[in-house]
N, C-alpha and C. Protein backbone atom coordinates (compact mmCIF):
# COMPACT_ATOMS: atom_id res chain seq x y z
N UNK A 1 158.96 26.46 44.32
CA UNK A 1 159.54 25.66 45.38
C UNK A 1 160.98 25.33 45.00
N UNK A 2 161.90 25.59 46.05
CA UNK A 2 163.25 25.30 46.29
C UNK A 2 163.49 23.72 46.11
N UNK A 3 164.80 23.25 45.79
CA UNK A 3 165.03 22.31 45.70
C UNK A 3 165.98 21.41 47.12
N UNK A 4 166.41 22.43 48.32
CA UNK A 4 166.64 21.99 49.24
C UNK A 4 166.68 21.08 50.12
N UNK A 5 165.30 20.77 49.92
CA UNK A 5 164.29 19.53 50.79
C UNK A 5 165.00 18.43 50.38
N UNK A 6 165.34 18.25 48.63
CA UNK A 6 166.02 17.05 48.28
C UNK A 6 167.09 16.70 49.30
N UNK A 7 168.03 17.17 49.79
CA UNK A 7 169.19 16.32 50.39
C UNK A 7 168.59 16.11 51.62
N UNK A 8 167.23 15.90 52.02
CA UNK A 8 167.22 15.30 53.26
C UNK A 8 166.49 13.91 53.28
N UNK A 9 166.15 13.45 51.49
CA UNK A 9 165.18 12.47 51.14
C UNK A 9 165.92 11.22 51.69
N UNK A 10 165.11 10.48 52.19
CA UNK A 10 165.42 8.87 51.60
C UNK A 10 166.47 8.62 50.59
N UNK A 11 165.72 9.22 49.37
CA UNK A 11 165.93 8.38 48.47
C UNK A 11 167.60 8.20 47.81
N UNK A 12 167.88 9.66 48.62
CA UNK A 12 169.67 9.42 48.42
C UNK A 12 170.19 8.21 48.79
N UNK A 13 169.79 7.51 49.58
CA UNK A 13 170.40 6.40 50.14
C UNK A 13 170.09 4.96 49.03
N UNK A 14 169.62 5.21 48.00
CA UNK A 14 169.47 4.30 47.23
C UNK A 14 169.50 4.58 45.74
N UNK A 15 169.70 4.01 44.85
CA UNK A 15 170.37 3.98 43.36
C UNK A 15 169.16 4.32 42.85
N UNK A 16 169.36 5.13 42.26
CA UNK A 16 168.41 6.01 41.40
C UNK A 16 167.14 5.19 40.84
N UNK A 17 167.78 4.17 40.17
CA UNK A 17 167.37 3.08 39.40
C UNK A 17 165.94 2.63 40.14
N UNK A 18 166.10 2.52 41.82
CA UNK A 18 165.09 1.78 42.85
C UNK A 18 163.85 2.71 42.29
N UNK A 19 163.66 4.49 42.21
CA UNK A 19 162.33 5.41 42.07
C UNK A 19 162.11 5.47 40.31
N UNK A 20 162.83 4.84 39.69
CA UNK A 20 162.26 4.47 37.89
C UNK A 20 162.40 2.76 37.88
N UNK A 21 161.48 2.16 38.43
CA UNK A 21 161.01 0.75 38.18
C UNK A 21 160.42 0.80 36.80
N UNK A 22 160.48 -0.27 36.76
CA UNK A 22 160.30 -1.25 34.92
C UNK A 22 158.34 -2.03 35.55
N UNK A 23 158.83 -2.20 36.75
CA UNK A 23 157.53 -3.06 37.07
C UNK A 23 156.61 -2.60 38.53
N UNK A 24 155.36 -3.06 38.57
CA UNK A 24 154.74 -2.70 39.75
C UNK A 24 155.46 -3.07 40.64
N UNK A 25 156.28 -4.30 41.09
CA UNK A 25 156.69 -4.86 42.47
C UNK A 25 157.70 -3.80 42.83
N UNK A 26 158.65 -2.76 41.46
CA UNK A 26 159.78 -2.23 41.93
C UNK A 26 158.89 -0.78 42.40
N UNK A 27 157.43 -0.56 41.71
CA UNK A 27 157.09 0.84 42.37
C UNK A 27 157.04 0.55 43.98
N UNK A 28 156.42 -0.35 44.76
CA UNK A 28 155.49 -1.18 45.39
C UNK A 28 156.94 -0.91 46.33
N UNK A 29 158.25 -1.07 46.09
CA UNK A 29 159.22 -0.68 46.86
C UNK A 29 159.42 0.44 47.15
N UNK A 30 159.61 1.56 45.99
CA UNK A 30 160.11 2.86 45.85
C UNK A 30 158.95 3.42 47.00
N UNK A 31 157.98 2.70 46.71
CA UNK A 31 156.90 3.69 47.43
C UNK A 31 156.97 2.98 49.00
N UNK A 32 157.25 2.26 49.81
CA UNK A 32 157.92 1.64 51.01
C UNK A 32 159.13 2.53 51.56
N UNK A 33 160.01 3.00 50.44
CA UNK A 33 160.86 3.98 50.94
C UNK A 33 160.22 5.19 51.08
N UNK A 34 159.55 5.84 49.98
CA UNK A 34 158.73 7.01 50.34
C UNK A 34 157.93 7.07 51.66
N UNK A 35 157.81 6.41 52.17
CA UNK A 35 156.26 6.16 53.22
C UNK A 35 157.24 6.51 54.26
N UNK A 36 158.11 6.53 54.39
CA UNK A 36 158.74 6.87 55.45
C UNK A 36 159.95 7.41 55.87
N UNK A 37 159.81 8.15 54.29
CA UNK A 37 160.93 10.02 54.39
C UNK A 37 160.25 11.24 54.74
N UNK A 38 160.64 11.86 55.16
CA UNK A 38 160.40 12.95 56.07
C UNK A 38 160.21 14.00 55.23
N UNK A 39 160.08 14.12 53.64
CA UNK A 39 160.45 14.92 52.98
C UNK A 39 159.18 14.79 51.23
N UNK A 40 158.20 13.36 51.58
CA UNK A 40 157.82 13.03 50.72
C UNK A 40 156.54 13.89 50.38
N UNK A 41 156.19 14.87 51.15
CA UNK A 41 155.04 15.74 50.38
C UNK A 41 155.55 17.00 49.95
N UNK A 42 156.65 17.48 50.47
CA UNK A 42 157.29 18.13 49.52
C UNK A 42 158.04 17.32 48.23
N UNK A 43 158.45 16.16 48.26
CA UNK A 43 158.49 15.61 46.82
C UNK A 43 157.30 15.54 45.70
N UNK A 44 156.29 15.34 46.20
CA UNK A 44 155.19 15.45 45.46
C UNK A 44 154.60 16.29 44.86
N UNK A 45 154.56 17.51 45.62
CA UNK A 45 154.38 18.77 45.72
C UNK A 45 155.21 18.91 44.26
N UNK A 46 156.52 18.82 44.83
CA UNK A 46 157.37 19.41 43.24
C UNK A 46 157.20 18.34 41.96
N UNK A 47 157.13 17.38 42.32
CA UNK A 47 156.57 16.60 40.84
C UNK A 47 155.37 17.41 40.27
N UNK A 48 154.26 17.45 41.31
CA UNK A 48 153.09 17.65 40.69
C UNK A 48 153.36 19.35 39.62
N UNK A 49 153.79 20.14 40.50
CA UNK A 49 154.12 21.37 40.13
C UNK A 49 155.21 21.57 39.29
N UNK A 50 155.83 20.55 38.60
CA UNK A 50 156.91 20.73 37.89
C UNK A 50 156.55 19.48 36.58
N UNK A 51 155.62 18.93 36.38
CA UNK A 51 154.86 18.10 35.83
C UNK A 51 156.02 16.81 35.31
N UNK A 52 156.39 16.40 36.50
CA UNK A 52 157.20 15.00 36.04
C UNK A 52 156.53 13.89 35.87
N UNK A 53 156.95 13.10 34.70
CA UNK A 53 156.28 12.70 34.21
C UNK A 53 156.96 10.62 34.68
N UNK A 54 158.27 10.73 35.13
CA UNK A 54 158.46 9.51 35.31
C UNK A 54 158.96 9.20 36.59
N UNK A 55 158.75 7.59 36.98
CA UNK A 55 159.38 7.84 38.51
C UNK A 55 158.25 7.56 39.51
N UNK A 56 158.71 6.92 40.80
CA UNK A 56 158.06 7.41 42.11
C UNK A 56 158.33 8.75 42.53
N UNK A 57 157.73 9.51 43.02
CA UNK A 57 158.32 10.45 43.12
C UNK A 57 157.02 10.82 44.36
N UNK A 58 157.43 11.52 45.72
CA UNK A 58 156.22 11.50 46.88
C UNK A 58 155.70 10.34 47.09
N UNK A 59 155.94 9.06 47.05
CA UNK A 59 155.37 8.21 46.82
C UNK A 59 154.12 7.47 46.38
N UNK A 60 154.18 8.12 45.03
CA UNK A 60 153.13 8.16 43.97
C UNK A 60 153.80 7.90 42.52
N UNK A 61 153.07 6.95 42.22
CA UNK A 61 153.56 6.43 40.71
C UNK A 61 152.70 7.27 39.87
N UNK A 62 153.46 6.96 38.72
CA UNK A 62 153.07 8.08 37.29
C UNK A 62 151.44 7.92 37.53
N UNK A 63 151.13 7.09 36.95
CA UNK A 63 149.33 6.91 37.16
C UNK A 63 149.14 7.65 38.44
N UNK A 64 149.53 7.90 39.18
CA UNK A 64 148.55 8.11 40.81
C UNK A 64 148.47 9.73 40.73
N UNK A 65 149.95 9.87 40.00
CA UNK A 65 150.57 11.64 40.13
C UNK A 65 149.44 11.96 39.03
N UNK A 66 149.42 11.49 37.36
CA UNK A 66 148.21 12.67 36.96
C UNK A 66 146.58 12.34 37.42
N UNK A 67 146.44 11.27 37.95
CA UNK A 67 145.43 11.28 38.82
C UNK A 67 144.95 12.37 39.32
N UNK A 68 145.93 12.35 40.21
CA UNK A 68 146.06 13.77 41.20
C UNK A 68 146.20 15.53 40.48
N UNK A 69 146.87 15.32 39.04
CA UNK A 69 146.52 16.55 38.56
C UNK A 69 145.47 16.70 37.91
N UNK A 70 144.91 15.50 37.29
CA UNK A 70 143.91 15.61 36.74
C UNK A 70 142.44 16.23 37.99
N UNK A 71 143.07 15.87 39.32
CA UNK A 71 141.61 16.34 40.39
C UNK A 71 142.04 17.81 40.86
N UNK A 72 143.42 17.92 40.67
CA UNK A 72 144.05 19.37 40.99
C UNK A 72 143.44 20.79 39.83
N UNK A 73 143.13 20.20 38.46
CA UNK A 73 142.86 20.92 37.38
C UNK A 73 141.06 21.18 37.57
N UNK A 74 140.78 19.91 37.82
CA UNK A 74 138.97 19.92 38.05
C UNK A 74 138.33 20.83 39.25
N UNK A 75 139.26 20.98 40.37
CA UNK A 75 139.00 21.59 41.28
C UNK A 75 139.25 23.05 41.08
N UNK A 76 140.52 23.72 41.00
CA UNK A 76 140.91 24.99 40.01
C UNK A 76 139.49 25.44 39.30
N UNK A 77 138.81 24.47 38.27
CA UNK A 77 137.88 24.73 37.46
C UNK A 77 136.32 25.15 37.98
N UNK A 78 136.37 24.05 39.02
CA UNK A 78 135.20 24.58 40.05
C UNK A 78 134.99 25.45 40.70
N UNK A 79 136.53 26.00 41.17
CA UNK A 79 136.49 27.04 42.39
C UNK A 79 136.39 28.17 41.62
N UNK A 80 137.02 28.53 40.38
CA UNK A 80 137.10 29.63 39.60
C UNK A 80 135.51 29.58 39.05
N UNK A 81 134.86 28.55 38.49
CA UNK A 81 133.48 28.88 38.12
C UNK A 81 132.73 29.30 39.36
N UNK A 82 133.26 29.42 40.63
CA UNK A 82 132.11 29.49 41.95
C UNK A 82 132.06 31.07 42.27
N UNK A 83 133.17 31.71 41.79
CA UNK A 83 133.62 32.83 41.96
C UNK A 83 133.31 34.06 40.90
């Protein structure tokens, strides 16, 4: 995946600083801006697939993102044992 999608995010419009919070209340924002860019499942998409590790990023905090790879890897594992 291309990196294109970026200049149409949200998140340009705000200081970097807002999608690497120190605390839940600043994810709890980042992810308020995510919820309503036009661009946030292709952000996710490339976190997940590019394994970033810090950050809101799709509007999903670190915990939520390997969550999500951790069910992305289990599933892979299932479908390949079904086959």
């Amino acid at each position: 995946m291309g990196t294109e999608w970026m200049a149409d995010g949200l998140c340009r419009e705000y200081s970097p600083e807002t999608f690497f919070p120190r605390d839940g209340m600043g994810v709890i924002v980042a992810q308020r801006i995510c919820a309503e860019c036009p661009v946030s499942g292709k952000c996710l998409v490339y976190a997940l697939d590019n394994h970033i590790d810090h950050g809101v990023w799709g509007g999903k905090s670190e915990r939520e993102r390997r969550r999500l790879l951790r069910e992305r890897r289990r599933l892979r594992l299932i479908y390949r044992d079904a086959n």
